[in-house]
PDB file of N, CA and C in Angstrom:
ATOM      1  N   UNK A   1       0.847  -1.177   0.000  1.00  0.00           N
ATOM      2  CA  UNK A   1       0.000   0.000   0.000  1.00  0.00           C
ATOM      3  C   UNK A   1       0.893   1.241   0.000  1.00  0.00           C
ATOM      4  N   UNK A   2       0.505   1.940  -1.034  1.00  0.00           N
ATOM      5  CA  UNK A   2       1.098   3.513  -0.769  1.00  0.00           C
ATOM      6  C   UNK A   2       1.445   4.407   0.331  1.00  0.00           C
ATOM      7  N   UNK A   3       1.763   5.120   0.658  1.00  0.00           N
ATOM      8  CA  UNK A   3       1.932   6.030   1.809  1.00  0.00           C
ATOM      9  C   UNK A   3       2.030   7.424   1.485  1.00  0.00           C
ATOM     10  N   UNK A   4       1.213   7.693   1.491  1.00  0.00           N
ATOM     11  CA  UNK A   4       0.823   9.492   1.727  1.00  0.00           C
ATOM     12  C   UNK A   4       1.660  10.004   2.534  1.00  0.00           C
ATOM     13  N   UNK A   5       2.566  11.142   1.640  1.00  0.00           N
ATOM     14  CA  UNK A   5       3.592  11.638   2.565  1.00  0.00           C
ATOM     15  C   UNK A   5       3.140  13.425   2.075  1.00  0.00           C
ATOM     16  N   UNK A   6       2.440  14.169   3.087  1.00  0.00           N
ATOM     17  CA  UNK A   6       2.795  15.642   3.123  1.00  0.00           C
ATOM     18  C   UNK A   6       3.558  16.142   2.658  1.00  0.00           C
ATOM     19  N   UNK A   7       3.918  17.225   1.915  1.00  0.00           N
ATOM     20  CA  UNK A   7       4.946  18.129   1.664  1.00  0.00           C
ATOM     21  C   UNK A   7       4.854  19.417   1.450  1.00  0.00           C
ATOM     22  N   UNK A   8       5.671  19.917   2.487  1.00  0.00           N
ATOM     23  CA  UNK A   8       4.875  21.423   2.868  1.00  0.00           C
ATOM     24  C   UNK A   8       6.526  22.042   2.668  1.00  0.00           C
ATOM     25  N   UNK A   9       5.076  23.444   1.745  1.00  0.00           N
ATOM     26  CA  UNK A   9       6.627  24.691   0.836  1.00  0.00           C
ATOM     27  C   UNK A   9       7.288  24.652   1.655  1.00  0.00           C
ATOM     28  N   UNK A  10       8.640  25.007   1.252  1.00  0.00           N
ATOM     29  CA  UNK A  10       9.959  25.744   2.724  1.00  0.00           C
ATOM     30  C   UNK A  10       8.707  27.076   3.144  1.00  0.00           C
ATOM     31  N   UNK A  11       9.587  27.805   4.186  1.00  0.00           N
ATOM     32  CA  UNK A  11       9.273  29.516   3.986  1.00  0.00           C
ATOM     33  C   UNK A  11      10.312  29.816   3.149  1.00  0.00           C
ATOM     34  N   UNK A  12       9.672  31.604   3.263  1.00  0.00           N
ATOM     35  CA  UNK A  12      10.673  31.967   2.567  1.00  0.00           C
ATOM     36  C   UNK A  12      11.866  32.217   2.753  1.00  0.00           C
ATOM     37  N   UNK A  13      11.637  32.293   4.496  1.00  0.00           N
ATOM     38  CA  UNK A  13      13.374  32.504   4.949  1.00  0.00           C
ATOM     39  C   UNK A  13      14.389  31.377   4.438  1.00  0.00           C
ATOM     40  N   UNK A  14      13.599  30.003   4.454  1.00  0.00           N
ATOM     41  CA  UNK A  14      14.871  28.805   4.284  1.00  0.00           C
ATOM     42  C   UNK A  14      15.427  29.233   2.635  1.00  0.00           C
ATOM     43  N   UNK A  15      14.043  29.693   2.169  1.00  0.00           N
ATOM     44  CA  UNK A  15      14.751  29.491   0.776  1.00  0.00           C
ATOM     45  C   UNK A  15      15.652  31.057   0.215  1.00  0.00           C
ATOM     46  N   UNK A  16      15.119  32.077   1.048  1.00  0.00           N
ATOM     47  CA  UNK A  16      16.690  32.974   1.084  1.00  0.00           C
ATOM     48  C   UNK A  16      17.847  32.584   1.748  1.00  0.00           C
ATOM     49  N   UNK A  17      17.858  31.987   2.580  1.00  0.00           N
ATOM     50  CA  UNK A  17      18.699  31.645   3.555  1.00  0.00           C
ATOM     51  C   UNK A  17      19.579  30.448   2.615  1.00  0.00           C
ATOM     52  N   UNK A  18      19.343  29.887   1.698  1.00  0.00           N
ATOM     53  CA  UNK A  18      20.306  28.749   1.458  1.00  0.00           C
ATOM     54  C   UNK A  18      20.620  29.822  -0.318  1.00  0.00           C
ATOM     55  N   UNK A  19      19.559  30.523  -0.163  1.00  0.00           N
ATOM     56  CA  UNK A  19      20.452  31.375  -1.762  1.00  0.00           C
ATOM     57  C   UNK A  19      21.577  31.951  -1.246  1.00  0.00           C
ATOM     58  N   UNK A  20      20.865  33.013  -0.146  1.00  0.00           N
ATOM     59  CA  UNK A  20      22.426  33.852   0.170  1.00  0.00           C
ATOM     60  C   UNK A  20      23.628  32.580   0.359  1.00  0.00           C
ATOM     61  N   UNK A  21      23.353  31.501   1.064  1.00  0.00           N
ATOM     62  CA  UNK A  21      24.564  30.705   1.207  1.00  0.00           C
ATOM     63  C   UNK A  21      25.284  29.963   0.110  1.00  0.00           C
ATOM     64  N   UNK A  22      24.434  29.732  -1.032  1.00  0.00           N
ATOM     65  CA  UNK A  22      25.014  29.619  -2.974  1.00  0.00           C
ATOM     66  C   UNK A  22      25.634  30.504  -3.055  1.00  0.00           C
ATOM     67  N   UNK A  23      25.166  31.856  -3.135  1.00  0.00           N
ATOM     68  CA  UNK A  23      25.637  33.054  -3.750  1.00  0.00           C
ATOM     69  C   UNK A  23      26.913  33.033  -2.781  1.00  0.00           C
ATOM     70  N   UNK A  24      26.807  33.018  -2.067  1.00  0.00           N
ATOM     71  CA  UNK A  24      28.217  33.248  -0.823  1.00  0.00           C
ATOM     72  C   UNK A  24      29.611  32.492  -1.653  1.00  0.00           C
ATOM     73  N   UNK A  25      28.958  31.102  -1.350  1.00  0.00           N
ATOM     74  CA  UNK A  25      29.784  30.534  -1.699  1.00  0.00           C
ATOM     75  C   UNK A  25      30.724  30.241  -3.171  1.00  0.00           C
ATOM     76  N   UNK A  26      29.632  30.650  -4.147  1.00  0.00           N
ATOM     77  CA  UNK A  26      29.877  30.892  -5.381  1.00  0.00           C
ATOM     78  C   UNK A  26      30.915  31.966  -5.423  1.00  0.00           C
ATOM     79  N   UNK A  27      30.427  33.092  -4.761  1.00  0.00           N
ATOM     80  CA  UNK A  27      31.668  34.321  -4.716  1.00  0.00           C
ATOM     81  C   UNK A  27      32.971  33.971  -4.200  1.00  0.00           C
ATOM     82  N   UNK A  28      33.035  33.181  -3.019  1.00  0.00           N
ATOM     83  CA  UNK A  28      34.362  32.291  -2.371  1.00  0.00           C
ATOM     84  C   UNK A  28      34.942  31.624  -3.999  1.00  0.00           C
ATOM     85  N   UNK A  29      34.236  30.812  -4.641  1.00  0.00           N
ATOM     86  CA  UNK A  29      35.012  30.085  -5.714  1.00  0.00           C
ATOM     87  C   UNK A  29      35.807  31.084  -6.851  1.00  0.00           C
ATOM     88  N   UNK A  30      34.706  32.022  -6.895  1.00  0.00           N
ATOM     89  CA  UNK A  30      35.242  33.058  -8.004  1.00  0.00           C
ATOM     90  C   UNK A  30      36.079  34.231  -7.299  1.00  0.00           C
ATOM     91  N   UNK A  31      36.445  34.475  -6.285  1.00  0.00           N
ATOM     92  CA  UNK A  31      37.261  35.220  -5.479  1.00  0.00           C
ATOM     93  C   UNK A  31      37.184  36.651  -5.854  1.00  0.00           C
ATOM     94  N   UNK A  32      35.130  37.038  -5.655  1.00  0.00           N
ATOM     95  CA  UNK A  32      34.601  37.863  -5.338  1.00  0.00           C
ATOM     96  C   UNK A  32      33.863  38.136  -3.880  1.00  0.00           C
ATOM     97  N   UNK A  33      34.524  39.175  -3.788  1.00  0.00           N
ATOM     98  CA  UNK A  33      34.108  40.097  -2.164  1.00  0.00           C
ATOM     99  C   UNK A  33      32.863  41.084  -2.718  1.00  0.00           C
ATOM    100  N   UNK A  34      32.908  41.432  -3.478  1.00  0.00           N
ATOM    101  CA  UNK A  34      31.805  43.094  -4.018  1.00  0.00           C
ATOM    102  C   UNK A  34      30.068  42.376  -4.465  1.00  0.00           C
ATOM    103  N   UNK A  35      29.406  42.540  -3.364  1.00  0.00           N
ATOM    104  CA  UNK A  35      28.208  42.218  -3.898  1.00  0.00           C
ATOM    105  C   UNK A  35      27.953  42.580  -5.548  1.00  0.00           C
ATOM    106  N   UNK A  36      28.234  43.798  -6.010  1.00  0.00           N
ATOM    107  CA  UNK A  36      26.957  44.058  -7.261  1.00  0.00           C
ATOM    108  C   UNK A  36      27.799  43.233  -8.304  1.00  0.00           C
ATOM    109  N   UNK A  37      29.331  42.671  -8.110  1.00  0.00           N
ATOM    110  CA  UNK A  37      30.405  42.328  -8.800  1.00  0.00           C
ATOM    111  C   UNK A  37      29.438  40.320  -8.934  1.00  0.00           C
ATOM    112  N   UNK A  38      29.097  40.395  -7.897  1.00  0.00           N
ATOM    113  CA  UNK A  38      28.574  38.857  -7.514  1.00  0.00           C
ATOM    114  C   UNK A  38      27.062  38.774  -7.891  1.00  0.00           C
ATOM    115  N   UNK A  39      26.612  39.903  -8.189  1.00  0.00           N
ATOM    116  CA  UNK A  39      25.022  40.003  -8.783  1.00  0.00           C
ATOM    117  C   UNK A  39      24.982  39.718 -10.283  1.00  0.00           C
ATOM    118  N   UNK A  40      25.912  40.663 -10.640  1.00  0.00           N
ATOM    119  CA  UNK A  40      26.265  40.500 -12.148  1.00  0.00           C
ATOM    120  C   UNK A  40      26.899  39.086 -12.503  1.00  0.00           C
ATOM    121  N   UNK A  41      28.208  38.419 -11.609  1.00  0.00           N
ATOM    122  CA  UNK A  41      28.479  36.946 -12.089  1.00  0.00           C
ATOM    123  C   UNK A  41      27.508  36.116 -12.465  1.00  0.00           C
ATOM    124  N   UNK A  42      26.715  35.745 -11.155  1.00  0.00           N
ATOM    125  CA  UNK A  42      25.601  34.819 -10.821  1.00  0.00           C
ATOM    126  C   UNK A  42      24.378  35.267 -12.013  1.00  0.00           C
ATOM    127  N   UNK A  43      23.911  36.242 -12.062  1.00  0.00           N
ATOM    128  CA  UNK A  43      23.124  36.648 -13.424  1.00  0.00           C
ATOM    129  C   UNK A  43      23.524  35.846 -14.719  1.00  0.00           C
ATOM    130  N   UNK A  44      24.751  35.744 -14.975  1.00  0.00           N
ATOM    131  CA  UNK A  44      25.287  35.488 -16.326  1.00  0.00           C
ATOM    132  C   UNK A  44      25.564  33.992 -16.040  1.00  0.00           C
ATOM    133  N   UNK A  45      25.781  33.679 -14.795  1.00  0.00           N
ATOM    134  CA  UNK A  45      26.520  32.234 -15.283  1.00  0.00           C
ATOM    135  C   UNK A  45      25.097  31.365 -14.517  1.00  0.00           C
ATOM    136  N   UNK A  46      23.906  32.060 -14.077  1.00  0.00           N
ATOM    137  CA  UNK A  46      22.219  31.591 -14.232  1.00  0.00           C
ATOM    138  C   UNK A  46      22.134  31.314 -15.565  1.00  0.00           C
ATOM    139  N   UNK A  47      22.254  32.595 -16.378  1.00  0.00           N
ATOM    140  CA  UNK A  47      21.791  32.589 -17.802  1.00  0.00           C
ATOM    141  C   UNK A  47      22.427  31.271 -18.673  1.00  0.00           C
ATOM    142  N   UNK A  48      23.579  31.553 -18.469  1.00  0.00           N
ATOM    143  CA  UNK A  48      24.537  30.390 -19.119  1.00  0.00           C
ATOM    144  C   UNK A  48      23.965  29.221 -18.730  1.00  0.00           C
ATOM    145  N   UNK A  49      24.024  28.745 -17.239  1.00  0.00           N
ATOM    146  CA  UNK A  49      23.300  27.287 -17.558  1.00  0.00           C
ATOM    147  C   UNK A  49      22.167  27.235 -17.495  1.00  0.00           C
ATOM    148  N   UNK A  50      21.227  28.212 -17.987  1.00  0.00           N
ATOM    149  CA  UNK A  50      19.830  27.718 -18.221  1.00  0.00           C
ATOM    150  C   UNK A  50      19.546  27.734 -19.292  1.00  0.00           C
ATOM    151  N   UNK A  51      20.234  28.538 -20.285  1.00  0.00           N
ATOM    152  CA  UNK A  51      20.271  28.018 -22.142  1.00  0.00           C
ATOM    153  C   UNK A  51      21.000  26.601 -22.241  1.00  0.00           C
ATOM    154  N   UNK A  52      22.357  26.451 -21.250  1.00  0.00           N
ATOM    155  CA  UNK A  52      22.667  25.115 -21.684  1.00  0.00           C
ATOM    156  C   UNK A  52      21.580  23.151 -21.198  1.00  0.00           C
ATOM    157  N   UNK A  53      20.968  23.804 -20.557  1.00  0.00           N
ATOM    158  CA  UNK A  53      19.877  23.228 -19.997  1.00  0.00           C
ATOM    159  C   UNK A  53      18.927  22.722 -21.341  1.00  0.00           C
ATOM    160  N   UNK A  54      18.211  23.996 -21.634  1.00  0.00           N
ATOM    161  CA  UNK A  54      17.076  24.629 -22.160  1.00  0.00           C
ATOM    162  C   UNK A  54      17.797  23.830 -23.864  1.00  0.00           C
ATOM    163  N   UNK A  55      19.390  23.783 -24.050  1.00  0.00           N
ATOM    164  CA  UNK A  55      19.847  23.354 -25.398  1.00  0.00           C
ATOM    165  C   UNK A  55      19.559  22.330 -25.666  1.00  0.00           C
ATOM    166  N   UNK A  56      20.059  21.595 -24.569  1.00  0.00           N
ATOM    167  CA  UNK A  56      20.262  19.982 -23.842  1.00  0.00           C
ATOM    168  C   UNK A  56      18.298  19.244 -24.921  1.00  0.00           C
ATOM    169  N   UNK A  57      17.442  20.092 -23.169  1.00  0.00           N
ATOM    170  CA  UNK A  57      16.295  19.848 -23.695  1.00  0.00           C
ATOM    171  C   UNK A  57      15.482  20.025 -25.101  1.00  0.00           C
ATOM    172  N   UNK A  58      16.036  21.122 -25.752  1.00  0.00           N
ATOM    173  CA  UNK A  58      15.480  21.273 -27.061  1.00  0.00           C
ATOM    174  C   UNK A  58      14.212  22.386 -26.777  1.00  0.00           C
ATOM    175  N   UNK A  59      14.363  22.840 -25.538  1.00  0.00           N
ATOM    176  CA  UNK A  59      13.143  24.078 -25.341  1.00  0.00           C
ATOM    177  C   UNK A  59      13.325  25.284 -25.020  1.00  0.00           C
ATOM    178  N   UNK A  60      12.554  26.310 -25.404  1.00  0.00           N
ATOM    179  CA  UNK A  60      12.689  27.722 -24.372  1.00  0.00           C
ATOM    180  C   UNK A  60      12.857  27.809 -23.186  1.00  0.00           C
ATOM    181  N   UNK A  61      14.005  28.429 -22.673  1.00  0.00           N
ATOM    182  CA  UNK A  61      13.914  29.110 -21.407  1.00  0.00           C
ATOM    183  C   UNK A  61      12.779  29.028 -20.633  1.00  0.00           C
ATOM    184  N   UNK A  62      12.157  30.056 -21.318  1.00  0.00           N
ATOM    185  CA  UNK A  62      10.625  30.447 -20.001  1.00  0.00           C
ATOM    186  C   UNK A  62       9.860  28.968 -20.128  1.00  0.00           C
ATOM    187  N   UNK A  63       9.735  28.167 -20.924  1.00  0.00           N
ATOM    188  CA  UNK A  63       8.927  27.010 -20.761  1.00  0.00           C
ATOM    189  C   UNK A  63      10.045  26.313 -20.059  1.00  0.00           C
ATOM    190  N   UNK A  64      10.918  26.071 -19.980  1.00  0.00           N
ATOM    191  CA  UNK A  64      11.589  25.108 -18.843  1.00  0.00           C
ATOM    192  C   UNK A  64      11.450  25.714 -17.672  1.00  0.00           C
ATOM    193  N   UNK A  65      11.741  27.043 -17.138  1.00  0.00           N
ATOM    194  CA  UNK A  65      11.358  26.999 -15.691  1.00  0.00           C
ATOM    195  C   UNK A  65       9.707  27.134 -15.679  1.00  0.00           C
ATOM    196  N   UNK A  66       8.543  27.314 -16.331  1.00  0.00           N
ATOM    197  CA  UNK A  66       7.064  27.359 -16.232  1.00  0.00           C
ATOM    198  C   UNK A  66       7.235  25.667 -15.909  1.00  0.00           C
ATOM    199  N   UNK A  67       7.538  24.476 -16.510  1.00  0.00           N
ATOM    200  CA  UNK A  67       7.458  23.975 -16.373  1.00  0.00           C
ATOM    201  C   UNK A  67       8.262  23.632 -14.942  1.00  0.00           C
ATOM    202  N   UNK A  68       8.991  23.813 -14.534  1.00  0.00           N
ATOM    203  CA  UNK A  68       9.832  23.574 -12.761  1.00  0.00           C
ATOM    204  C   UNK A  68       8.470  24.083 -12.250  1.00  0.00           C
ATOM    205  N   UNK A  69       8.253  25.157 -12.232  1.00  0.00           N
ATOM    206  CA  UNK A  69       7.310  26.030 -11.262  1.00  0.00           C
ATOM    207  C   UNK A  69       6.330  25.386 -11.299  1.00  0.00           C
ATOM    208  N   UNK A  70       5.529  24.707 -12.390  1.00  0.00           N
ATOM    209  CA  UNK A  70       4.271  24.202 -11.910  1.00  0.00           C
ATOM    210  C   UNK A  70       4.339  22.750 -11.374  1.00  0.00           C
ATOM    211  N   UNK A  71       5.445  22.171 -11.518  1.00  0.00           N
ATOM    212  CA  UNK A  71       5.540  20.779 -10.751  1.00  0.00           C
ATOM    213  C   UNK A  71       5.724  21.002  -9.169  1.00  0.00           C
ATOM    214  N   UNK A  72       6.866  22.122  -8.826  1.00  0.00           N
ATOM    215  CA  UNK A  72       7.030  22.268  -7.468  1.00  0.00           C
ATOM    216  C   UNK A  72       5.573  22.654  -6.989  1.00  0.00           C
ATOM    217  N   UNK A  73       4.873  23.251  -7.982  1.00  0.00           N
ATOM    218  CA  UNK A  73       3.752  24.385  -7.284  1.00  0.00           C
ATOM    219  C   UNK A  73       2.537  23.210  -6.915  1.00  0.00           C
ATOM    220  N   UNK A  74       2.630  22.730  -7.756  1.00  0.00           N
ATOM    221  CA  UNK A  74       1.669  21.050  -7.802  1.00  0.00           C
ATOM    222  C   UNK A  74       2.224  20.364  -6.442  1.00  0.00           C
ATOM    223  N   UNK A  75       3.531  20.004  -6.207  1.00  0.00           N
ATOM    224  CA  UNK A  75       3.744  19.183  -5.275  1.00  0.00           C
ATOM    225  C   UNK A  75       3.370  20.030  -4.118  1.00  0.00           C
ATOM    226  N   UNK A  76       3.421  21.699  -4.018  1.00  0.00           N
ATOM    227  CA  UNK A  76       3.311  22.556  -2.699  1.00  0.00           C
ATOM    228  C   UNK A  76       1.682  22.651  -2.579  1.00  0.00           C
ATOM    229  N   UNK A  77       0.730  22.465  -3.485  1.00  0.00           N
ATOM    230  CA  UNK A  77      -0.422  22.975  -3.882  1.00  0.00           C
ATOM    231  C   UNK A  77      -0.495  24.012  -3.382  1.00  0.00           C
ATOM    232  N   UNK A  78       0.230  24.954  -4.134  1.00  0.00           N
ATOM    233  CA  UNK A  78       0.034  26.411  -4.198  1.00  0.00           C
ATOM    234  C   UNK A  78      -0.114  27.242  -5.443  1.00  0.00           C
ATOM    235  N   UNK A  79      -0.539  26.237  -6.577  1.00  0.00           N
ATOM    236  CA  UNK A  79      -0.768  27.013  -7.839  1.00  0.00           C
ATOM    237  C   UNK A  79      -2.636  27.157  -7.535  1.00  0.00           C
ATOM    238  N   UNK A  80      -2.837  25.927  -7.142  1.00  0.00           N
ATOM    239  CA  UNK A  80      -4.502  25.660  -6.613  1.00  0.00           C
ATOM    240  C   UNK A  80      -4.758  27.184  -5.209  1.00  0.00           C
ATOM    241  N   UNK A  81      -4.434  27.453  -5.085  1.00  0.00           N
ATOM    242  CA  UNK A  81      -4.504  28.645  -4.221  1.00  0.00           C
ATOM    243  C   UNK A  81      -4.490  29.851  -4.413  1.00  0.00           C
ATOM    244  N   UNK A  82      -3.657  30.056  -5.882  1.00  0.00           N
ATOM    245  CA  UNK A  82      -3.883  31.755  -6.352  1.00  0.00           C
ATOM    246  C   UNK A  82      -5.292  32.115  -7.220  1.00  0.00           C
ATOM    247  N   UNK A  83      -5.396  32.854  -6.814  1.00  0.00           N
ATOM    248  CA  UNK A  83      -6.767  33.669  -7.582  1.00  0.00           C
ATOM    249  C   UNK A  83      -6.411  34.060  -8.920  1.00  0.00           C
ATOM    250  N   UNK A  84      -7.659  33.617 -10.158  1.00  0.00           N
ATOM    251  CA  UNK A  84      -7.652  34.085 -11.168  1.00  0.00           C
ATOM    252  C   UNK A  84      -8.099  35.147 -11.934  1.00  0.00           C
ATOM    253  N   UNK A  85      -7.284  36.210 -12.063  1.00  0.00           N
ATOM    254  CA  UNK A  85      -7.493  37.561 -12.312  1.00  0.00           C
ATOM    255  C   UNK A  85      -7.433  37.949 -13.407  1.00  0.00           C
ATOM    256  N   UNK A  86      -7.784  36.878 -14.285  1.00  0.00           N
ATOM    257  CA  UNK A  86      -8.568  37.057 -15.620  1.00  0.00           C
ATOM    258  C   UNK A  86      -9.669  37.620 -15.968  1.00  0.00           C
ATOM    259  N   UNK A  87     -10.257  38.640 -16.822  1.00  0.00           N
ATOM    260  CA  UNK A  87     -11.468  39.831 -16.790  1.00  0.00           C
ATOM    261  C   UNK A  87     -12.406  38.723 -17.371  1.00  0.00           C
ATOM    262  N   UNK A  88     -13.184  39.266 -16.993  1.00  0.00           N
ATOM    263  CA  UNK A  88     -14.898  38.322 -17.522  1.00  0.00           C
ATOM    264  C   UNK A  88     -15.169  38.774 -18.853  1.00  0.00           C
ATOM    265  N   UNK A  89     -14.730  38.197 -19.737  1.00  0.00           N
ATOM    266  CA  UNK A  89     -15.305  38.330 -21.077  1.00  0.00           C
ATOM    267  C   UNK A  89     -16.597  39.330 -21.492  1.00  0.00           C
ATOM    268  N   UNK A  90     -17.336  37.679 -20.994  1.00  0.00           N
ATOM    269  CA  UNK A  90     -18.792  38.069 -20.922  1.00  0.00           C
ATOM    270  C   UNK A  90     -19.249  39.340 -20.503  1.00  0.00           C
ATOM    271  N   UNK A  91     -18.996  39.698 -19.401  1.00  0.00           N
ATOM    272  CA  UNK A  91     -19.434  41.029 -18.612  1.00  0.00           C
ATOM    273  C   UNK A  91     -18.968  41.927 -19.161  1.00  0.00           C
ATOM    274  N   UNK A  92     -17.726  41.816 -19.968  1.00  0.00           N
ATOM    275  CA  UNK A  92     -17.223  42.745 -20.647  1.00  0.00           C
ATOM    276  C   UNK A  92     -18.026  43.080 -21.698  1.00  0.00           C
ATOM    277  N   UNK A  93     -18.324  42.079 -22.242  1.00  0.00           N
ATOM    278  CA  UNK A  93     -19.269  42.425 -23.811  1.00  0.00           C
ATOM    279  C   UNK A  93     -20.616  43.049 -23.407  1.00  0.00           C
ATOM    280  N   UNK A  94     -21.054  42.325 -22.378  1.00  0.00           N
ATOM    281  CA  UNK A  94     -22.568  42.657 -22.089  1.00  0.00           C
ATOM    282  C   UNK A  94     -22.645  44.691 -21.640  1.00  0.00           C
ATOM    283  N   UNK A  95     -21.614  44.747 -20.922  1.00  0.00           N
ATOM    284  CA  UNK A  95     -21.296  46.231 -20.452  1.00  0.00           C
ATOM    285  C   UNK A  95     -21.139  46.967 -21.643  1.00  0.00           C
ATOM    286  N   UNK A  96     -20.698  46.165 -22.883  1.00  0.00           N
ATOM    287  CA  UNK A  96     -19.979  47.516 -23.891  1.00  0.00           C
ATOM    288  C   UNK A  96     -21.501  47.003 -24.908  1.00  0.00           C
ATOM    289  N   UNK A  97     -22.098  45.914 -25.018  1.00  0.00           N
ATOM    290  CA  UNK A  97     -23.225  46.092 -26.055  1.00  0.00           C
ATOM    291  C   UNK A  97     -24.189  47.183 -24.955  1.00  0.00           C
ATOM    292  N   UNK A  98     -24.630  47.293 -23.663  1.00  0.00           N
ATOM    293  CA  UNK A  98     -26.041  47.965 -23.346  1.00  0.00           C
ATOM    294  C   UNK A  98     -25.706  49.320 -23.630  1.00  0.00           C
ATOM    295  N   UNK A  99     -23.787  49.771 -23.519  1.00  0.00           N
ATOM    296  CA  UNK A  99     -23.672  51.358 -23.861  1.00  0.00           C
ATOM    297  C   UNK A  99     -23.728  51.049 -25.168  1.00  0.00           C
ATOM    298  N   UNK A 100     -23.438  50.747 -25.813  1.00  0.00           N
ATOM    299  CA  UNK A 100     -23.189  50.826 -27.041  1.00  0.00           C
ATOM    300  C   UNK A 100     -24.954  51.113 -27.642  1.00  0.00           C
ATOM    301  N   UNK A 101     -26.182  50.752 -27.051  1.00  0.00           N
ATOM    302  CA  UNK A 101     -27.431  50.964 -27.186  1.00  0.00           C
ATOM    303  C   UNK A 101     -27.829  52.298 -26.346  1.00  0.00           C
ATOM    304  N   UNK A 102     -27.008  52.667 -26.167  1.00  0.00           N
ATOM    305  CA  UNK A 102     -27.576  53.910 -25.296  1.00  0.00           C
ATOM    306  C   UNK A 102     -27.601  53.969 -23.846  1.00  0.00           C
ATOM    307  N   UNK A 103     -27.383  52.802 -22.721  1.00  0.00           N
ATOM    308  CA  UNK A 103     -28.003  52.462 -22.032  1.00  0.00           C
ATOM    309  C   UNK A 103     -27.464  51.948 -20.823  1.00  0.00           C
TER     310      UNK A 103
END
């Protein structure tokens, strides 16, 4: 028989808390001290392996991490939790045909 195992998001502290400690350490390898010097590395060598990723796979960028995000978001069920703030069509049309009659 299966076993149902919970899995609940980090917060957000754990998950700043172990970036700053990447980024830290990343700067130790590259024998950068200057934050904006270590903003700009990490930017570029993100970019770099997420095209080489994205090559690998044969897909876009933004669809490889859409796709990360909605599996983690699935396993956190927290995509099921945001509100959809998509405009009502309908209400839209119905509002612009009664002015559109005068009315």
């Amino acid at each position: 028989m299966e076993r149902f195992s919970s899995v609940s998001a980090p917060s957000e502290k754990q998950i700043l808390s172990r970036l700053l400690s990447s980024m830290t350490t990343l700067m130790a390898l590259n024998g950068h001290v200057g934050l904006d010097v270590a903003w700009d590395g990490l930017r570029l060598r993100l970019d770099n392996h997420l095209h080489s990723l994205c090559l690998w796979e044969g897909i876009h960028p933004d669809q490889y991490v859409e796709e990360k995000v909605r599996i983690k978001a699935r396993r956190f069920n927290s995509i099921l939790n945001q509100v959809d703030e998509t405009p009502d069509i309908d209400e839209e049309a119905r509002l612009y045909l009664r002015q559109s009659r005068g009315g």
